[in-house]
Each structure stands twice: as C-alpha cells, then as structure tokens.
PDB file of N, CA and C in Angstrom:
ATOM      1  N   UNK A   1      18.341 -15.729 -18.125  1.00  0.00           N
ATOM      2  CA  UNK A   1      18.618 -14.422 -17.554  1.00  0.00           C
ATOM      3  C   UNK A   1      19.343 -14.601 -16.222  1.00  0.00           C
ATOM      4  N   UNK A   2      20.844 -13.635 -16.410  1.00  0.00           N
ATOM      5  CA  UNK A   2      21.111 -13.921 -14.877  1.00  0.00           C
ATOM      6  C   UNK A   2      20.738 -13.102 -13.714  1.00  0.00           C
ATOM      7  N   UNK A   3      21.120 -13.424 -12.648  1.00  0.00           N
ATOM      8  CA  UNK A   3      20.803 -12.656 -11.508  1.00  0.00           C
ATOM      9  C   UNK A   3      21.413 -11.044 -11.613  1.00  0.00           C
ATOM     10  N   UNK A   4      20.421 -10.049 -10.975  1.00  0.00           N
ATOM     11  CA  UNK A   4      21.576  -8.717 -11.276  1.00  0.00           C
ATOM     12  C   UNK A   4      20.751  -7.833  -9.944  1.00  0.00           C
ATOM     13  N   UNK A   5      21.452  -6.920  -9.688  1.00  0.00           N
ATOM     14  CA  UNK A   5      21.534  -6.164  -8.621  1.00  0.00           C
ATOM     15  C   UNK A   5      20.943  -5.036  -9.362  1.00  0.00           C
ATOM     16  N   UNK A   6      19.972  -4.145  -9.188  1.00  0.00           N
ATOM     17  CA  UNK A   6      19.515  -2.678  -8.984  1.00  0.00           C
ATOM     18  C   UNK A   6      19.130  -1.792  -7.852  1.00  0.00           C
ATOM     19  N   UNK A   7      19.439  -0.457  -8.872  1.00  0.00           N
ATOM     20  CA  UNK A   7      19.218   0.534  -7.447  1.00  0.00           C
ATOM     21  C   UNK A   7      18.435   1.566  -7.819  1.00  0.00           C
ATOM     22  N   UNK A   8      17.846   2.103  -7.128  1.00  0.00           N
ATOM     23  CA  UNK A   8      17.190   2.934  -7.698  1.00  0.00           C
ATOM     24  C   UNK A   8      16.284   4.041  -6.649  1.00  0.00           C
ATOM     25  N   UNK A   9      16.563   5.586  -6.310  1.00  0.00           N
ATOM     26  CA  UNK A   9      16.122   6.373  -5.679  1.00  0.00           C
ATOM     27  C   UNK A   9      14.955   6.498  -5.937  1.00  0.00           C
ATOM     28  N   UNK A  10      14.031   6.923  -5.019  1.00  0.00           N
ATOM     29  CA  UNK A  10      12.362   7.038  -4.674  1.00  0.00           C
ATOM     30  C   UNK A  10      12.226   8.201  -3.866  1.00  0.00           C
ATOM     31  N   UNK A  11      11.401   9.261  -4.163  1.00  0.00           N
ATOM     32  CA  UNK A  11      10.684  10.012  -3.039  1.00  0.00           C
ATOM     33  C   UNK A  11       9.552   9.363  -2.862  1.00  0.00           C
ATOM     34  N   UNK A  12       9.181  10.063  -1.418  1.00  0.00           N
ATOM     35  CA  UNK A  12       8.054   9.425  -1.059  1.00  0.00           C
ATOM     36  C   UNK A  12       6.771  10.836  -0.859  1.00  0.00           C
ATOM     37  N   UNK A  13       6.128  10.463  -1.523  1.00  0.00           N
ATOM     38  CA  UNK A  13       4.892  11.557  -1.946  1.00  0.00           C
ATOM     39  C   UNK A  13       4.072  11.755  -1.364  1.00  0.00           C
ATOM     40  N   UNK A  14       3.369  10.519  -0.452  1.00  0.00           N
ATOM     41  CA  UNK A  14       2.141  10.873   0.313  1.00  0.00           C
ATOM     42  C   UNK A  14       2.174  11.454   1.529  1.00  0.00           C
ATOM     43  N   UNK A  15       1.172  12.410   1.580  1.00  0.00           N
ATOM     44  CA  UNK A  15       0.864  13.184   2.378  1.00  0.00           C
ATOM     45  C   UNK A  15       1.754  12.322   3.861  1.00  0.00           C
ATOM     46  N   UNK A  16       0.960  11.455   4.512  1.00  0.00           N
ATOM     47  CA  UNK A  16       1.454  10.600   5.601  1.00  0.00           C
ATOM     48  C   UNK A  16       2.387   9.984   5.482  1.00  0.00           C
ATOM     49  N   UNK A  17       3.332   9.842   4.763  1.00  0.00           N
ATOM     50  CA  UNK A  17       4.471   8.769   4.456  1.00  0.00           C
ATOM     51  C   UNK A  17       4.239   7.529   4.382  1.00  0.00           C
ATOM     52  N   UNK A  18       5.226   6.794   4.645  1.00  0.00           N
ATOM     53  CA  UNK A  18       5.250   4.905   4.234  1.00  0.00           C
ATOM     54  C   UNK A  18       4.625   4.558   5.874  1.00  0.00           C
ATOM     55  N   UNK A  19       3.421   4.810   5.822  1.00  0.00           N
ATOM     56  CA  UNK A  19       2.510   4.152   7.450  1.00  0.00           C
ATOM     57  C   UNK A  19       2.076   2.903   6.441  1.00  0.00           C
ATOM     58  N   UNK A  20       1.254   2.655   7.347  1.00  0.00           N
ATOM     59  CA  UNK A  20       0.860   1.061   7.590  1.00  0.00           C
ATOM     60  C   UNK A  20       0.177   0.775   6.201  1.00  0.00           C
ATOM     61  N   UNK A  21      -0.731   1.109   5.558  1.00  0.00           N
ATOM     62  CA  UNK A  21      -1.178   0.840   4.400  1.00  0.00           C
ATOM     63  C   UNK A  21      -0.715   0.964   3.262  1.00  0.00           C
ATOM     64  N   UNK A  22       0.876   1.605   3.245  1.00  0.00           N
ATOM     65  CA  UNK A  22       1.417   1.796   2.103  1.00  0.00           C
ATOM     66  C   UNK A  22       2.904   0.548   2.688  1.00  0.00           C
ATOM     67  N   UNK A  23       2.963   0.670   3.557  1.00  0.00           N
ATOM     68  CA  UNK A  23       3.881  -0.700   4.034  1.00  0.00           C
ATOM     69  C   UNK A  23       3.259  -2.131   3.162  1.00  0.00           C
ATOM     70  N   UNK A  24       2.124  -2.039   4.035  1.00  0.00           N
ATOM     71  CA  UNK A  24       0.883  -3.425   3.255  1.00  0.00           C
ATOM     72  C   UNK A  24       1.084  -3.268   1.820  1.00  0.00           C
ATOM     73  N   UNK A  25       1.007  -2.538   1.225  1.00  0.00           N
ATOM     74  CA  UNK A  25       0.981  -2.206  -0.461  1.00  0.00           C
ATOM     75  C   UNK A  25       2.157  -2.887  -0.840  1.00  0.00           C
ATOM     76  N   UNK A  26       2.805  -1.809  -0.197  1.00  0.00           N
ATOM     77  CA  UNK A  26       4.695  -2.446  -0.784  1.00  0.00           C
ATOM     78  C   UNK A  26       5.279  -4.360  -0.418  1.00  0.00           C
ATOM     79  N   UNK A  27       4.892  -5.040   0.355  1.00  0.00           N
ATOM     80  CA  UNK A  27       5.049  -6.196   0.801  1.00  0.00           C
ATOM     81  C   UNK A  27       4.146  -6.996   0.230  1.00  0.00           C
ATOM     82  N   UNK A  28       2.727  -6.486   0.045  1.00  0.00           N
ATOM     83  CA  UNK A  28       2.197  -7.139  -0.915  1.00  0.00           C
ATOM     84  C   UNK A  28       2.743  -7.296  -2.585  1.00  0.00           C
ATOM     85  N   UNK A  29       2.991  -6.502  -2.848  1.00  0.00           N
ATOM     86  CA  UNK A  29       3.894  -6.293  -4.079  1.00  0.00           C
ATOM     87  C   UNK A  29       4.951  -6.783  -4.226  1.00  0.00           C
ATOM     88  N   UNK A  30       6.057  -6.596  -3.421  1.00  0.00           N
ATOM     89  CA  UNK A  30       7.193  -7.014  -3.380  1.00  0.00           C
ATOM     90  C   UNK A  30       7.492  -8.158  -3.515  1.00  0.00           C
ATOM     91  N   UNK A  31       6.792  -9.187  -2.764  1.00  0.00           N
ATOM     92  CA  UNK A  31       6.657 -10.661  -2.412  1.00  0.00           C
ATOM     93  C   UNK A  31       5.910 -11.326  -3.921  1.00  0.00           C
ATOM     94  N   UNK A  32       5.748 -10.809  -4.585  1.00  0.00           N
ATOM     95  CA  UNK A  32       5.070 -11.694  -5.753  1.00  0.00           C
ATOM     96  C   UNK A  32       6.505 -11.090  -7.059  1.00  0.00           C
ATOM     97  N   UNK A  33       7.811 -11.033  -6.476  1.00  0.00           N
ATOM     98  CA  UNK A  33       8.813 -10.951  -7.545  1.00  0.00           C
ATOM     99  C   UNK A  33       9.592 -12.141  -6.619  1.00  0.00           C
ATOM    100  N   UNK A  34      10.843 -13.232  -7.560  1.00  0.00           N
ATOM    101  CA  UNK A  34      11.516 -13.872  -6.887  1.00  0.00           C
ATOM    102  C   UNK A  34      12.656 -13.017  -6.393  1.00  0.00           C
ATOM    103  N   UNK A  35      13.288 -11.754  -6.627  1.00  0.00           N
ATOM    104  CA  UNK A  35      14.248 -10.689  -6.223  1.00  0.00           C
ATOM    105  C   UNK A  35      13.676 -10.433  -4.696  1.00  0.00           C
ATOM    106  N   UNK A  36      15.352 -10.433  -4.319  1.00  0.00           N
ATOM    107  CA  UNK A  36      15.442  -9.803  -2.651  1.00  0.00           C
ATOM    108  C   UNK A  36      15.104  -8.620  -3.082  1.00  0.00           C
ATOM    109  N   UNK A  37      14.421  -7.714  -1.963  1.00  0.00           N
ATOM    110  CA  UNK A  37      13.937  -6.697  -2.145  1.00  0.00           C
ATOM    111  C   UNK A  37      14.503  -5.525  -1.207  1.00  0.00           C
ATOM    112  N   UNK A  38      15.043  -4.699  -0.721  1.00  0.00           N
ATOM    113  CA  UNK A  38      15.889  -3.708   0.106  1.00  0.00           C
ATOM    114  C   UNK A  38      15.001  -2.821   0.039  1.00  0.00           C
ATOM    115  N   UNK A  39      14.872  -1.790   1.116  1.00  0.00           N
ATOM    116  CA  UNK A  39      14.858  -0.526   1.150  1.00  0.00           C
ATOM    117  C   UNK A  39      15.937   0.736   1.881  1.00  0.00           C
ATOM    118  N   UNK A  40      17.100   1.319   1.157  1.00  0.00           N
ATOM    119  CA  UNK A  40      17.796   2.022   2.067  1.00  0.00           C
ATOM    120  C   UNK A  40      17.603   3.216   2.261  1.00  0.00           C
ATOM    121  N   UNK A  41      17.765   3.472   3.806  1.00  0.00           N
ATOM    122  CA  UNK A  41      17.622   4.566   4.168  1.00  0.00           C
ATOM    123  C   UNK A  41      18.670   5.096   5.298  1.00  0.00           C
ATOM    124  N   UNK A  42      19.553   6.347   4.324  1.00  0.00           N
ATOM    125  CA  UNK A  42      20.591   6.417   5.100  1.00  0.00           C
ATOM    126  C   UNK A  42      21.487   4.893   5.365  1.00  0.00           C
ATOM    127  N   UNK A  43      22.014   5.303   6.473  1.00  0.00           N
ATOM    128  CA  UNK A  43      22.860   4.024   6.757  1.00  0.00           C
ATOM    129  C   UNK A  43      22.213   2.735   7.004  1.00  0.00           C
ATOM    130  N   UNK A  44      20.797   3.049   7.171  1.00  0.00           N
ATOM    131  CA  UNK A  44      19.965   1.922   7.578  1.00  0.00           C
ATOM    132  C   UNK A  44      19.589   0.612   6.239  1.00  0.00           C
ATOM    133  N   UNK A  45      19.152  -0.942   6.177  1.00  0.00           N
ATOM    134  CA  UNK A  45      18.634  -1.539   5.205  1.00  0.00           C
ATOM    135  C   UNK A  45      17.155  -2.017   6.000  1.00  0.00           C
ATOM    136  N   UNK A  46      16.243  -2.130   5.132  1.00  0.00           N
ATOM    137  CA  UNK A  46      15.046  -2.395   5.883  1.00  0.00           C
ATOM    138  C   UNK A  46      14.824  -3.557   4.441  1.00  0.00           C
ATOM    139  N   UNK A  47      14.234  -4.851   4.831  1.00  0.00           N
ATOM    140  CA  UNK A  47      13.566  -5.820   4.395  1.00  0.00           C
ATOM    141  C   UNK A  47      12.625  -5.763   3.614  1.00  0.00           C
ATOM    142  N   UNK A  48      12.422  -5.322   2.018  1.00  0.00           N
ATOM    143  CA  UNK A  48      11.023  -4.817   1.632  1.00  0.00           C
ATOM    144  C   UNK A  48      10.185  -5.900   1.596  1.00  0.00           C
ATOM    145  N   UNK A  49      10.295  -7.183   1.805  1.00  0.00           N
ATOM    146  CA  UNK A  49       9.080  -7.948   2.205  1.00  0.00           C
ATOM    147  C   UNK A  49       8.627  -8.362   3.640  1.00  0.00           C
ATOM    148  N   UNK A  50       9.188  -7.472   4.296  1.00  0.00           N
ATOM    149  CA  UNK A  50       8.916  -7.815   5.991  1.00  0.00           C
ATOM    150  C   UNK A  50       8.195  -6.361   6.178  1.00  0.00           C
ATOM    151  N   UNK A  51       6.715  -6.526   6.717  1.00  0.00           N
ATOM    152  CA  UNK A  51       5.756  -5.409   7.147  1.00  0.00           C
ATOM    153  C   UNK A  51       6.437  -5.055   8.358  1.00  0.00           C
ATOM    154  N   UNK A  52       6.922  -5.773   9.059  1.00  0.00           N
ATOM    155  CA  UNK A  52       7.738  -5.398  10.615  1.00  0.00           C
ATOM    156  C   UNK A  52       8.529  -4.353  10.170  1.00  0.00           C
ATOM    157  N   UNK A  53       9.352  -4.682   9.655  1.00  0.00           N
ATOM    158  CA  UNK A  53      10.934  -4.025   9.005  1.00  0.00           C
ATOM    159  C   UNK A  53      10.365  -2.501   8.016  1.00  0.00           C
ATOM    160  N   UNK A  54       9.329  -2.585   7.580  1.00  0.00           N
ATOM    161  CA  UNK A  54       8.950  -1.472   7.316  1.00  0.00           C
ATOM    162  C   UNK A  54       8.323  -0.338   7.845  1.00  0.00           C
ATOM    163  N   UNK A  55       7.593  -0.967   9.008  1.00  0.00           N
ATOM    164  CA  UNK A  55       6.737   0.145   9.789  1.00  0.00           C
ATOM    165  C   UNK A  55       7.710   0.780  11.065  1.00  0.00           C
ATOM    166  N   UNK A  56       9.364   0.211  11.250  1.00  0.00           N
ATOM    167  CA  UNK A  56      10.227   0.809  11.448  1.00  0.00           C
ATOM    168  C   UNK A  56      11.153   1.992  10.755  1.00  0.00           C
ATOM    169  N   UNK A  57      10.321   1.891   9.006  1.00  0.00           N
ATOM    170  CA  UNK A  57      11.422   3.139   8.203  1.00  0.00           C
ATOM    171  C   UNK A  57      11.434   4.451   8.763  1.00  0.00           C
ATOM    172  N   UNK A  58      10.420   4.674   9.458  1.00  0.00           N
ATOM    173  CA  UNK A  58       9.907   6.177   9.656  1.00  0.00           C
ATOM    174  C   UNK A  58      10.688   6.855   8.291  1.00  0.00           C
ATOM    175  N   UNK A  59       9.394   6.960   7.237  1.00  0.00           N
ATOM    176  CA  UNK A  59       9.801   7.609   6.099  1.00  0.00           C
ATOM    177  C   UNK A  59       8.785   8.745   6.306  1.00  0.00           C
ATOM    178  N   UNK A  60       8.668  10.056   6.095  1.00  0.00           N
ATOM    179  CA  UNK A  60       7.555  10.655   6.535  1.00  0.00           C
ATOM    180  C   UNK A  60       7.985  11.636   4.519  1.00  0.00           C
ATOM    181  N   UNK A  61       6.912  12.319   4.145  1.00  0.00           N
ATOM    182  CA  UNK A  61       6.565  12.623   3.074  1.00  0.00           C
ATOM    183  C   UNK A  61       7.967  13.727   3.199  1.00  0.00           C
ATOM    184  N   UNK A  62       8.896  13.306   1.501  1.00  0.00           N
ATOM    185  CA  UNK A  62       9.734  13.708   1.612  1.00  0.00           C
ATOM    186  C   UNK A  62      11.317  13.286   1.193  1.00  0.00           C
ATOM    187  N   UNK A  63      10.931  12.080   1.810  1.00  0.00           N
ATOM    188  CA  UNK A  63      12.169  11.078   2.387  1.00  0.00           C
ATOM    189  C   UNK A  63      12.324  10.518   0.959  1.00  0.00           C
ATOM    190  N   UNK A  64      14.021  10.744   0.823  1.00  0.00           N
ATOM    191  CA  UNK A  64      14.072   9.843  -0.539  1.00  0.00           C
ATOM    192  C   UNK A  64      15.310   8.494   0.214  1.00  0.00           C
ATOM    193  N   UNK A  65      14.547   7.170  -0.485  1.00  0.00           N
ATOM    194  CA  UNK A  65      14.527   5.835   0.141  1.00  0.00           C
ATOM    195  C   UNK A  65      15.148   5.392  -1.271  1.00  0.00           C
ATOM    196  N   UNK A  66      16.643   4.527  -0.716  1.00  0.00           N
ATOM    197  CA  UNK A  66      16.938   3.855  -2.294  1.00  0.00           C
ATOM    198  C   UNK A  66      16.697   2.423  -2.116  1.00  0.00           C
ATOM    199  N   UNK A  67      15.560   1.935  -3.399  1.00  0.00           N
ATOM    200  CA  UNK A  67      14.976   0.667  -3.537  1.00  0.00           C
ATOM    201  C   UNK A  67      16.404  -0.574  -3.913  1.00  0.00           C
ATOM    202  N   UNK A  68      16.650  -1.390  -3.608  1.00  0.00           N
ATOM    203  CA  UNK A  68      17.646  -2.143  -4.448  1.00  0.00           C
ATOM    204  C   UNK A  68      17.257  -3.387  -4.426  1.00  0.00           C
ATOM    205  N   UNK A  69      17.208  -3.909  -5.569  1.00  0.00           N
ATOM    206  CA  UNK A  69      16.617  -5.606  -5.795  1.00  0.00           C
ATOM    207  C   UNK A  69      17.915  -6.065  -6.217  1.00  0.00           C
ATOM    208  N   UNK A  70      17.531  -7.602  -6.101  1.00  0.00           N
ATOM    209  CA  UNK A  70      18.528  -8.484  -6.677  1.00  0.00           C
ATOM    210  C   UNK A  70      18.052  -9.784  -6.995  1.00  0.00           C
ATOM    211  N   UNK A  71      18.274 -10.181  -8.594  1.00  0.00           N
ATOM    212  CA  UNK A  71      17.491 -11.984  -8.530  1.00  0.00           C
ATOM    213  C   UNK A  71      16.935 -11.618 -10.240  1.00  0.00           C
ATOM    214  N   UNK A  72      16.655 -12.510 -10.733  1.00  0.00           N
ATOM    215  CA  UNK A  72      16.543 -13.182 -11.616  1.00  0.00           C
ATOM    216  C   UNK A  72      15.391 -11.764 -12.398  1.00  0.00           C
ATOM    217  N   UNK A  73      14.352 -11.270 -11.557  1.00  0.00           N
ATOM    218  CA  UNK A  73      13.175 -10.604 -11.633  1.00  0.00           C
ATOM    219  C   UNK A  73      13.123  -9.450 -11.653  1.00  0.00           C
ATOM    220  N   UNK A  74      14.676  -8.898 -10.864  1.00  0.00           N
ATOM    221  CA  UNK A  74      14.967  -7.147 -10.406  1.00  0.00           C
ATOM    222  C   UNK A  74      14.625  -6.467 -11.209  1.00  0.00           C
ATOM    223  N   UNK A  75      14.753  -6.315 -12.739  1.00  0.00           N
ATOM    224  CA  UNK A  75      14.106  -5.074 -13.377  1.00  0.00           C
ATOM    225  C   UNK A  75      12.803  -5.007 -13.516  1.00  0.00           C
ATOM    226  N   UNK A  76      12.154  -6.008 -13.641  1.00  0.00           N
ATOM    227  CA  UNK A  76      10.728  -6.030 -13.272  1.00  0.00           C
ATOM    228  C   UNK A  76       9.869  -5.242 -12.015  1.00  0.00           C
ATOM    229  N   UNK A  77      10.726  -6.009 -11.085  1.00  0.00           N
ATOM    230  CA  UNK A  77      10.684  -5.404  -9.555  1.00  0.00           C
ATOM    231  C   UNK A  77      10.621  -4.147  -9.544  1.00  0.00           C
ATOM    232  N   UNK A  78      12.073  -4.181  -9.897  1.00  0.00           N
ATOM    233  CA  UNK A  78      12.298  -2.276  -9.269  1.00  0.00           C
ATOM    234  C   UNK A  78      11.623  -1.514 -10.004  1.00  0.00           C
ATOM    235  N   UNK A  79      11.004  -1.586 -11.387  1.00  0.00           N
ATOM    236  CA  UNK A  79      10.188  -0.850 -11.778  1.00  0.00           C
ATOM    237  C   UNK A  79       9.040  -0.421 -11.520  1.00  0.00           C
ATOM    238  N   UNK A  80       8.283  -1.609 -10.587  1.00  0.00           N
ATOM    239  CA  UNK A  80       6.806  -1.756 -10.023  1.00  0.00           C
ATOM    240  C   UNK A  80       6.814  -1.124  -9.022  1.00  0.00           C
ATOM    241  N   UNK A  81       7.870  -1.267  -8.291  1.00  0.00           N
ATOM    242  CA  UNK A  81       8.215  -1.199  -6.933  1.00  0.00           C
ATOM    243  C   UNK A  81       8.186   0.782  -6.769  1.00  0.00           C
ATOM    244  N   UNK A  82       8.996   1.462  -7.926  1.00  0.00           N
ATOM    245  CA  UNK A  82       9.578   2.927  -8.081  1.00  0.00           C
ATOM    246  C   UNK A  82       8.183   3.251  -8.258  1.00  0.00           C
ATOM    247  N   UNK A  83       7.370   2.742  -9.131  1.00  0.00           N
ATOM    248  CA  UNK A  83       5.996   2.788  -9.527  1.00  0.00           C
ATOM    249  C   UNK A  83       5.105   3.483  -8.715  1.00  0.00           C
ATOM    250  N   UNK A  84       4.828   2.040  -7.643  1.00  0.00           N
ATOM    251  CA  UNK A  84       4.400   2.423  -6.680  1.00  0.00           C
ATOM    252  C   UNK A  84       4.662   3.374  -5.795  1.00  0.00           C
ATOM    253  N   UNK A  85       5.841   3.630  -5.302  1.00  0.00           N
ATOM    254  CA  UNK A  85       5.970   4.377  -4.074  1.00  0.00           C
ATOM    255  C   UNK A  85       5.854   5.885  -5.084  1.00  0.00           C
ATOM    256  N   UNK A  86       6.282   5.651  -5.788  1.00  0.00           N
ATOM    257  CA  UNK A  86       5.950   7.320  -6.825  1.00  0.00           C
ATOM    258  C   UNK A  86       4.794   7.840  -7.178  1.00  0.00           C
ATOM    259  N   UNK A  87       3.811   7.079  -7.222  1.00  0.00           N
ATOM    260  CA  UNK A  87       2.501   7.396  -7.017  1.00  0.00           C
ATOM    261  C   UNK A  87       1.657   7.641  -5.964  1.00  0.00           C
ATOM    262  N   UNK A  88       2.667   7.677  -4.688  1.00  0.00           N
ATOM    263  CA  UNK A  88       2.180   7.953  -3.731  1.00  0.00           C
ATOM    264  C   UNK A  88       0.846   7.150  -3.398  1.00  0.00           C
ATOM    265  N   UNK A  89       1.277   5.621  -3.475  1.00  0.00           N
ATOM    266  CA  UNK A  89       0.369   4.797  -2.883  1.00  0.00           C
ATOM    267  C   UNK A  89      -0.879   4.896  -2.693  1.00  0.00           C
ATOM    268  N   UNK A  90      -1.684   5.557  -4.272  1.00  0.00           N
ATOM    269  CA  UNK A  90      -2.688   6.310  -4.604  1.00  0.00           C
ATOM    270  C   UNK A  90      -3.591   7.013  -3.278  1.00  0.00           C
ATOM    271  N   UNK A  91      -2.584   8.092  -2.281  1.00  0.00           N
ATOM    272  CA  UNK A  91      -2.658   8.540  -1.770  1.00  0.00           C
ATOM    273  C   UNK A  91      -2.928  10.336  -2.099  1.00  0.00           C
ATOM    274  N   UNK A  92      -2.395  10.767  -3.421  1.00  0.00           N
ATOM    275  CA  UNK A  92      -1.987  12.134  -3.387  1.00  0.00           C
ATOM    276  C   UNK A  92      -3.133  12.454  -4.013  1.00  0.00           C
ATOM    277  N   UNK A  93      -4.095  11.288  -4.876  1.00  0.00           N
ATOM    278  CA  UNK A  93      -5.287  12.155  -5.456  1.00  0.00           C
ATOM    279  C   UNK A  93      -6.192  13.048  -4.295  1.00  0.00           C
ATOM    280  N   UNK A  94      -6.846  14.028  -4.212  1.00  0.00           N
ATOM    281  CA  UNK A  94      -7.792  14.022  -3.833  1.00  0.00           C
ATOM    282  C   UNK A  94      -9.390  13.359  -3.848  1.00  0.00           C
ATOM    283  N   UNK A  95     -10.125  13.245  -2.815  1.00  0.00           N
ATOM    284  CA  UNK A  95     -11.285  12.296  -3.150  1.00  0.00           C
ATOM    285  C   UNK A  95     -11.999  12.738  -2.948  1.00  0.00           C
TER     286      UNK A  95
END
C-alpha cells in the first residue's frame, strides 16, 4: 500500500470544544497510526500529535477543523480520527 494524503472536514460537537481532555484523546489516538496527522484551521496547521499544538486550536463548539493525514495508515486514521471528534469526545451524552 502506498502512501496517500486525506482530507477530511469535522465539526466539533462538544459542548466545551477541543480543551484539554479532548486534545489528550486526539494525540492519544493519533500517535498509534504511522500517518502524519494535521489539523486545519483556517489558514492555520496545528500538529495532531503534539498536545502543545493543540491546546493552541482554540476550537470552541462549532468550529469546523479539516483533519488531513498522510502515510501508509491515512484511511484508517482519518476515519478514527472523524470518529472521534464527531462524537464529541463522548462529551455530548448527558450523565
């Protein structure tokens, strides 16, 4: 399989946006695919396996963020990846 590039738009659902425990989620995740992992926003690229680089997105509930992988793993990735942040980082149930 060769290497390939995806892209793929995300809203972000939870109540609080991409804060610190849904950062942790996503980097934990991210990092167990061999694909570079992106998050764009606007003109900006943020590192999806760097917790630093993420708790700079200021994504607040709302924000649609385009995921883009690249590497051997990307459709795998970006699927887990859309997954997650679409489920609102099992944030939206009530408890």
């Amino acid at each position: 399989m060769s290497d390939q590039t995806l892209e793929r738009n995300v809203m972000v659902t939870n109540p609080q946006g991409f804060h610190l425990r849904p950062a942790s989620m996503f980097v934990k995740l991210a990092c167990t695919f061999q694909s570079k992992v992106e998050i764009l926003k606007g003109n900006d690229r943020f590192d999806g396996k760097s917790s630093l680089d993420l708790l700079t997105l200021g994504a607040g509930n709302g924000t649609t963020l385009t995921l883009r992988v690249s590497g051997v793993d990307a459709s795998e990735a970006i699927e887990a990846l859309a997954a997650l942040v679409e489920s609102g980082f099992g944030e939206n149930n009530p408890g």
